[in-house]
C-alpha atoms as a PDB file:
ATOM      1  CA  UNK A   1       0.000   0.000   0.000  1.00  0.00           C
ATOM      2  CA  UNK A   2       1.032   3.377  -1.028  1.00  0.00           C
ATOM      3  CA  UNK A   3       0.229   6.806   0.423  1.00  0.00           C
ATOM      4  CA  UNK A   4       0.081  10.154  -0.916  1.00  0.00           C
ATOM      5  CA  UNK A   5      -1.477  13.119   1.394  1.00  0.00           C
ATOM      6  CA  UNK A   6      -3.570  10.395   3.316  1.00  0.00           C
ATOM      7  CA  UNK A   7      -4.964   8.695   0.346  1.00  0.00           C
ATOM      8  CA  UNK A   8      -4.670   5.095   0.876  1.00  0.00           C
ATOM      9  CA  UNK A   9      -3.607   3.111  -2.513  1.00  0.00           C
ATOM     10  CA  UNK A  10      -3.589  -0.458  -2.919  1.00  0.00           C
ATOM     11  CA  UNK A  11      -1.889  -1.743  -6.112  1.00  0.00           C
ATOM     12  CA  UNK A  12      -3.541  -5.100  -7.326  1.00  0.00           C
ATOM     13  CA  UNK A  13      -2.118  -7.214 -10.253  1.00  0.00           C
ATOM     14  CA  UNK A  14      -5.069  -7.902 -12.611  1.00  0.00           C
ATOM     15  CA  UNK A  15      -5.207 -11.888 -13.706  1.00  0.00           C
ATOM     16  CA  UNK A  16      -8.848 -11.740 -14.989  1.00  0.00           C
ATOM     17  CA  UNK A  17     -10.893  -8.818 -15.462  1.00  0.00           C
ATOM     18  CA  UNK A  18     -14.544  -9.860 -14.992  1.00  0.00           C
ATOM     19  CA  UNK A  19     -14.654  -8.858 -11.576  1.00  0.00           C
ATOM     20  CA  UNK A  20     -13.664  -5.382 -12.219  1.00  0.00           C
ATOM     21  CA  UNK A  21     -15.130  -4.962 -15.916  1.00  0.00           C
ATOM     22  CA  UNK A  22     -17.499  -2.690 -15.072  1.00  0.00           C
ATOM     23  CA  UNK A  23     -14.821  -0.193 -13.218  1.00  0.00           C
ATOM     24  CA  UNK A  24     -12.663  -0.726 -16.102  1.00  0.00           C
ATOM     25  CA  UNK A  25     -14.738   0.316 -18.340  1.00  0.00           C
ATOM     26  CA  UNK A  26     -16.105   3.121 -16.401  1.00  0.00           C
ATOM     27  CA  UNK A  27     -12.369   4.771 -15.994  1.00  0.00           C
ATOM     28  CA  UNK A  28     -11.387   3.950 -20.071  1.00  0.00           C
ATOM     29  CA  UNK A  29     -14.598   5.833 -21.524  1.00  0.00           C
ATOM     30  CA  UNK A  30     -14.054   8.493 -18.809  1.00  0.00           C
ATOM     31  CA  UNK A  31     -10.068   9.325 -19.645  1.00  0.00           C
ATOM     32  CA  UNK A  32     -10.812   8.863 -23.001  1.00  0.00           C
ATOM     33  CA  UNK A  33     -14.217  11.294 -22.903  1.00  0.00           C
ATOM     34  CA  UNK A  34     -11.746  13.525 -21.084  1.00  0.00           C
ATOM     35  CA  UNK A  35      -9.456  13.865 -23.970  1.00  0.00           C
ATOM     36  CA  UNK A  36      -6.979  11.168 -23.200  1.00  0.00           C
ATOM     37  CA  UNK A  37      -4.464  10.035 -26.283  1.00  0.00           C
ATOM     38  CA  UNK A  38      -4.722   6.359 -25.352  1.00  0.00           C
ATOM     39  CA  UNK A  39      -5.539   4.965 -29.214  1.00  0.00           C
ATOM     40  CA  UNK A  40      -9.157   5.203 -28.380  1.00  0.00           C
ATOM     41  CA  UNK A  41     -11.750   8.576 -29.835  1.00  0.00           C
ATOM     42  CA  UNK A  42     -14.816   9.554 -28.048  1.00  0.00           C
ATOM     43  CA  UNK A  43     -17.649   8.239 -28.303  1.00  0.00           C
ATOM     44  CA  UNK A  44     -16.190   5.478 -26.711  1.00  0.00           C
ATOM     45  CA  UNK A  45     -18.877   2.376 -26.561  1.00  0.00           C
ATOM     46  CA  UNK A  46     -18.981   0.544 -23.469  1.00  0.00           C
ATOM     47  CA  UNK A  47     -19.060  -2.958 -25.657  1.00  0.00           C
ATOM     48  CA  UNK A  48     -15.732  -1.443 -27.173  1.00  0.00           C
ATOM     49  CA  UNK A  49     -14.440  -1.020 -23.748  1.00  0.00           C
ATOM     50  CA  UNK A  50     -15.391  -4.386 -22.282  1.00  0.00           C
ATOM     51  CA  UNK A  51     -13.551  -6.017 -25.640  1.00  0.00           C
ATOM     52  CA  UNK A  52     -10.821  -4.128 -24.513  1.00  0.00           C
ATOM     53  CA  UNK A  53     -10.055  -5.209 -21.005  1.00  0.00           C
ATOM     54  CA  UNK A  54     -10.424  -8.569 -21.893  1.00  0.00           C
ATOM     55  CA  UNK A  55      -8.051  -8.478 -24.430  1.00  0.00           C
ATOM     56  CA  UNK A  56      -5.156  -7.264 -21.710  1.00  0.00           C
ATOM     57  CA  UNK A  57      -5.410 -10.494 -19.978  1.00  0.00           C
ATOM     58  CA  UNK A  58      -2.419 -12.296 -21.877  1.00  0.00           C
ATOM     59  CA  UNK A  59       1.050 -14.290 -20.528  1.00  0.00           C
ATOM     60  CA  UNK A  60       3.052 -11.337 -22.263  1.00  0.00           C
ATOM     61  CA  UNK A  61       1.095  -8.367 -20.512  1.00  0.00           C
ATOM     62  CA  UNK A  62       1.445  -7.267 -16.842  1.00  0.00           C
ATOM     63  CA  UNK A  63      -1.863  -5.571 -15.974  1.00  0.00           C
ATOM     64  CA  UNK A  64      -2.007  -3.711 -12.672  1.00  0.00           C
ATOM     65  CA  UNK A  65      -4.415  -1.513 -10.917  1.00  0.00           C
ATOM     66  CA  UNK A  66      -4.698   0.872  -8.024  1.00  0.00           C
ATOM     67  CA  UNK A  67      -7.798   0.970  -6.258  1.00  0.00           C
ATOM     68  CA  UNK A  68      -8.707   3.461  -3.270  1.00  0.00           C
ATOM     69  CA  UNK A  69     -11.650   2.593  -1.201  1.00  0.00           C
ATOM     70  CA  UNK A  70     -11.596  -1.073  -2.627  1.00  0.00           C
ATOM     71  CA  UNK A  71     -12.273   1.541  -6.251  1.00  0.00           C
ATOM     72  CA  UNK A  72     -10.073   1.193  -9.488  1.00  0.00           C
ATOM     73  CA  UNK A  73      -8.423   4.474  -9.177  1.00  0.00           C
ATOM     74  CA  UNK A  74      -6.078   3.870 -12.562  1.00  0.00           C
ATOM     75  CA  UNK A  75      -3.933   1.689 -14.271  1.00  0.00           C
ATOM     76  CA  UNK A  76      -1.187   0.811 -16.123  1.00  0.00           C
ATOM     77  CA  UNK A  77       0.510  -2.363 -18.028  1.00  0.00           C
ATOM     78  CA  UNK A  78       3.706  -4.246 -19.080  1.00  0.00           C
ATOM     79  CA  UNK A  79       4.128  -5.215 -22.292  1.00  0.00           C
ATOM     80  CA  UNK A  80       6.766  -7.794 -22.430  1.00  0.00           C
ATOM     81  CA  UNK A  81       8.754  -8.096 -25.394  1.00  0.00           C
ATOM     82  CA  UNK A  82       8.688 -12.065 -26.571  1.00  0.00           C
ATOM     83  CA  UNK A  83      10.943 -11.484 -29.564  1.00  0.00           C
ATOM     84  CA  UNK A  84      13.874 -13.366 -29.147  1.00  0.00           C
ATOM     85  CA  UNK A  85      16.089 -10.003 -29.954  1.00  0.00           C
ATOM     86  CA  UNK A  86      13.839  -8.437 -27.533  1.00  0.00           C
ATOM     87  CA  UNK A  87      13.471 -10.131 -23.967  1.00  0.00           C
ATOM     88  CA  UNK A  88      15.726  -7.466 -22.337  1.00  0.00           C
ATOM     89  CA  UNK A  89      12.763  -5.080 -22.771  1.00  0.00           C
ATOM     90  CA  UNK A  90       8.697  -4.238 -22.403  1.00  0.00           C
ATOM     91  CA  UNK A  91       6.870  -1.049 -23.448  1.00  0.00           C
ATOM     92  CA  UNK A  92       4.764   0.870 -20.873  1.00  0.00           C
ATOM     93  CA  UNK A  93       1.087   1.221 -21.736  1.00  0.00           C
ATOM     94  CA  UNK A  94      -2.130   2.619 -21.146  1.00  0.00           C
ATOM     95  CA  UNK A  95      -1.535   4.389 -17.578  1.00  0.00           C
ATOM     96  CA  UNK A  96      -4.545   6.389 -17.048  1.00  0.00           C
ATOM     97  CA  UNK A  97      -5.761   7.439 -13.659  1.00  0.00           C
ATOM     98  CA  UNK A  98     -10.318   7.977 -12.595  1.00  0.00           C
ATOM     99  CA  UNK A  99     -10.677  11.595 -13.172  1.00  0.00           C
ATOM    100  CA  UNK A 100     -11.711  11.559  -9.867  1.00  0.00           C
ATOM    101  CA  UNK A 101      -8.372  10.833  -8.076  1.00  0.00           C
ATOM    102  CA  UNK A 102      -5.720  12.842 -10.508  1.00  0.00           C
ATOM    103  CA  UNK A 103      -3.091  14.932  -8.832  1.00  0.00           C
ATOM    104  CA  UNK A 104      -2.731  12.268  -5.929  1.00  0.00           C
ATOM    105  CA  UNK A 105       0.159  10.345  -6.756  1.00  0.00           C
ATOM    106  CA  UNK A 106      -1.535   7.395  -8.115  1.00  0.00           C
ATOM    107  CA  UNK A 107       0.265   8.019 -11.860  1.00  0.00           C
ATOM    108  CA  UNK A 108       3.779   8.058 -10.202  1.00  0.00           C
ATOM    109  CA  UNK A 109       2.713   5.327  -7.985  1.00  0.00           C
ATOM    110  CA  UNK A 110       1.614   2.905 -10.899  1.00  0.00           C
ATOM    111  CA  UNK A 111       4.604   4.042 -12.742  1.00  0.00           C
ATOM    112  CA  UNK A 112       7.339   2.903 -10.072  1.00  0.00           C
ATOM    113  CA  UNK A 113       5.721  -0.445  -9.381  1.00  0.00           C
ATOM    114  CA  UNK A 114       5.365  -1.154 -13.536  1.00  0.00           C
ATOM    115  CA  UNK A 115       9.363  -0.433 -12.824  1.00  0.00           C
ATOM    116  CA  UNK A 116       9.100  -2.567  -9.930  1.00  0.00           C
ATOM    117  CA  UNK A 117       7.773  -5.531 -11.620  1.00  0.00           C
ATOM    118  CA  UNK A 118       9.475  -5.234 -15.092  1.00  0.00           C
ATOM    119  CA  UNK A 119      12.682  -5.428 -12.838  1.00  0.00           C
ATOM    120  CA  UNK A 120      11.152  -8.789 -11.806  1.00  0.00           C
ATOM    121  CA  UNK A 121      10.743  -9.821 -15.218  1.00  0.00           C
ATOM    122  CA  UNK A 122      14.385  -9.379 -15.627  1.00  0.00           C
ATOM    123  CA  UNK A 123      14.075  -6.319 -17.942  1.00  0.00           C
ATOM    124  CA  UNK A 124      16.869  -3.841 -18.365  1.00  0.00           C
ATOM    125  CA  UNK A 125      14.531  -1.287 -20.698  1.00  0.00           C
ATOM    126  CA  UNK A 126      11.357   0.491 -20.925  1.00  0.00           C
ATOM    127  CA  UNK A 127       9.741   2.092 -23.797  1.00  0.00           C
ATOM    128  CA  UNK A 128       6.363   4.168 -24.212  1.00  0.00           C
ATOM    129  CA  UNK A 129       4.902   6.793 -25.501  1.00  0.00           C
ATOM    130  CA  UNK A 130       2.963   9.327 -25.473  1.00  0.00           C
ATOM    131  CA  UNK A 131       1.062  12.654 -27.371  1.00  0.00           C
ATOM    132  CA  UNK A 132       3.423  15.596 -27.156  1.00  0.00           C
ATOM    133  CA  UNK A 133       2.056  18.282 -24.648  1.00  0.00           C
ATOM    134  CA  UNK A 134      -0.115  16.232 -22.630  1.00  0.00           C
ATOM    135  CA  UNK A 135       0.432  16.551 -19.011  1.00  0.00           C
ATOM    136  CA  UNK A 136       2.108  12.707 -18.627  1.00  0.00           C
ATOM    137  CA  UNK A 137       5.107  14.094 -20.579  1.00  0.00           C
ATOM    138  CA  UNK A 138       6.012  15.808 -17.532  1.00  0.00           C
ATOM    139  CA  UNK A 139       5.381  12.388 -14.958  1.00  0.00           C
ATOM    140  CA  UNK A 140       7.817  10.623 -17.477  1.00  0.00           C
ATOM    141  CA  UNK A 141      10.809  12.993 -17.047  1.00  0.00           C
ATOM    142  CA  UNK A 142      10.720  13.408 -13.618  1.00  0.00           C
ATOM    143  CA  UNK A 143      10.913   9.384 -13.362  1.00  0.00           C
ATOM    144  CA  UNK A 144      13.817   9.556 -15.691  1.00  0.00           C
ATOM    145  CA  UNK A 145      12.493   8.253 -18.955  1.00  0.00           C
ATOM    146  CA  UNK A 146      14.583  10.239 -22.027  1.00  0.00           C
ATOM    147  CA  UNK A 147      13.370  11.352 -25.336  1.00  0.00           C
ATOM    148  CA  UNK A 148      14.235   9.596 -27.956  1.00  0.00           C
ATOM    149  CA  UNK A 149      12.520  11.773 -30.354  1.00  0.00           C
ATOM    150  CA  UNK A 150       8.924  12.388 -31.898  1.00  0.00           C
ATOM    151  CA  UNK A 151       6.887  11.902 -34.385  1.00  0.00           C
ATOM    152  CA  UNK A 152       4.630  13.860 -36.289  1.00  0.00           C
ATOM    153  CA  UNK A 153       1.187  13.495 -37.130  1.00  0.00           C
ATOM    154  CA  UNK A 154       1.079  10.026 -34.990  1.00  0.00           C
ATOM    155  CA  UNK A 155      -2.788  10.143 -33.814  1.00  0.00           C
ATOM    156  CA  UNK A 156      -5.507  11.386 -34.810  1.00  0.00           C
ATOM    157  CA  UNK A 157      -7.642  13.390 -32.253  1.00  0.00           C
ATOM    158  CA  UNK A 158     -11.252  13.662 -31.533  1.00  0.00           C
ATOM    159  CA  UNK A 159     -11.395  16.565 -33.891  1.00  0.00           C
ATOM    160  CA  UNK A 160      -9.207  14.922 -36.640  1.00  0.00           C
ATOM    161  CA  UNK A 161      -6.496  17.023 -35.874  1.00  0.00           C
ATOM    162  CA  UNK A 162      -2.864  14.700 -36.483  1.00  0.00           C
ATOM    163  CA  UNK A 163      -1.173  14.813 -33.169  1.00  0.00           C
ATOM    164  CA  UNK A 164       2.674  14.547 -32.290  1.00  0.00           C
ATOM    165  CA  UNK A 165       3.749  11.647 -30.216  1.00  0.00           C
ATOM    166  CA  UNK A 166       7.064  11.997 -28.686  1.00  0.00           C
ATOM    167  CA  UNK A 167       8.997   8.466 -27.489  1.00  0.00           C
ATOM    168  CA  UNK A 168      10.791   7.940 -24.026  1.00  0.00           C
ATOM    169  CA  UNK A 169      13.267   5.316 -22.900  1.00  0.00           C
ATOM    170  CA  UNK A 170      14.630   4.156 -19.363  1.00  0.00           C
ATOM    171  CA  UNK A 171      17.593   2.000 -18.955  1.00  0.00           C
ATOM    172  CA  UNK A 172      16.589   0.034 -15.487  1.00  0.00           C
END
């Protein structure tokens, strides 16, 4: 359990999703109603969602969760690289955090144990990415992930407008 200003954080490791589907789903259409760059556009159908979750549930991903007040409060997963040029390192994905418990420490907190666990995994680097100006860019630097450069015109926003993506790295 983590805590940040008296918020207490549990982080879970998500093996099957049915139980918390409905959560799930809930905080995805949310973050991505909110304006989130996370490969999904608004509307975001809750059937869409559902299809989603389930498909995170795999031996290659690393799918875990923090919950406050027994609540999915955000999440993030591992991808692990299966390629056999490739087992030294896993790609970050999908960290979002419930509207409703931003600015709390929960991004950071789901960040360091993803680092935690891809340690675990024997992994020695992370990848991700993510659209250029969004407030995440920030969260990355500060827990010493490096740009590696952008690209233009990566995503497409709600309003069709091509976004920027820049890439990070962290040797661990």
């Amino acid at each position: 359990m983590g805590e940040k200003r008296g918020l207490a954080v549990e982080i879970i490791t998500i093996k099957r999703v049915d139980k918390y589907i409905e959560e799930l789903s809930d905080l995805l259409i949310k973050v991505v109603h909110g304006g989130a760059s996370i490969g999904f556009l608004p509307p975001l159908k809750k059937d869409v969602s559902d299809a989603f979750w389930r498909s995170c549930v795999t031996p290659d991903i690393i799918f875990i969760a923090a919950k406050v007040d027994n609540k999915i409060a955000g999440t993030v997963q591992l991808h692990l690289c299966t390629k056999p040029n490739g087992t030294h390192r896993a790609e970050v994905a999908k960290l979002m955090v419930h509207p409703n418990f931003r600015l709390q420490g929960i991004a950071r907190q789901l960040m360091n144990e993803i680092e935690n666990r891809a340690k675990q995994e024997e992994r020695s680097l992370l990848v991700l990415d993510t659209r250029e100006g969004d407030s995440a860019n920030v969260l990355y630097q500060s827990l010493g992930f490096i740009e590696a450069g952008r690209i233009p015109n990566f995503a497409q926003s709600e309003t069709g407008n091509l976004d920027t993506t820049i890439l990070y790295y962290k040797t661990i």
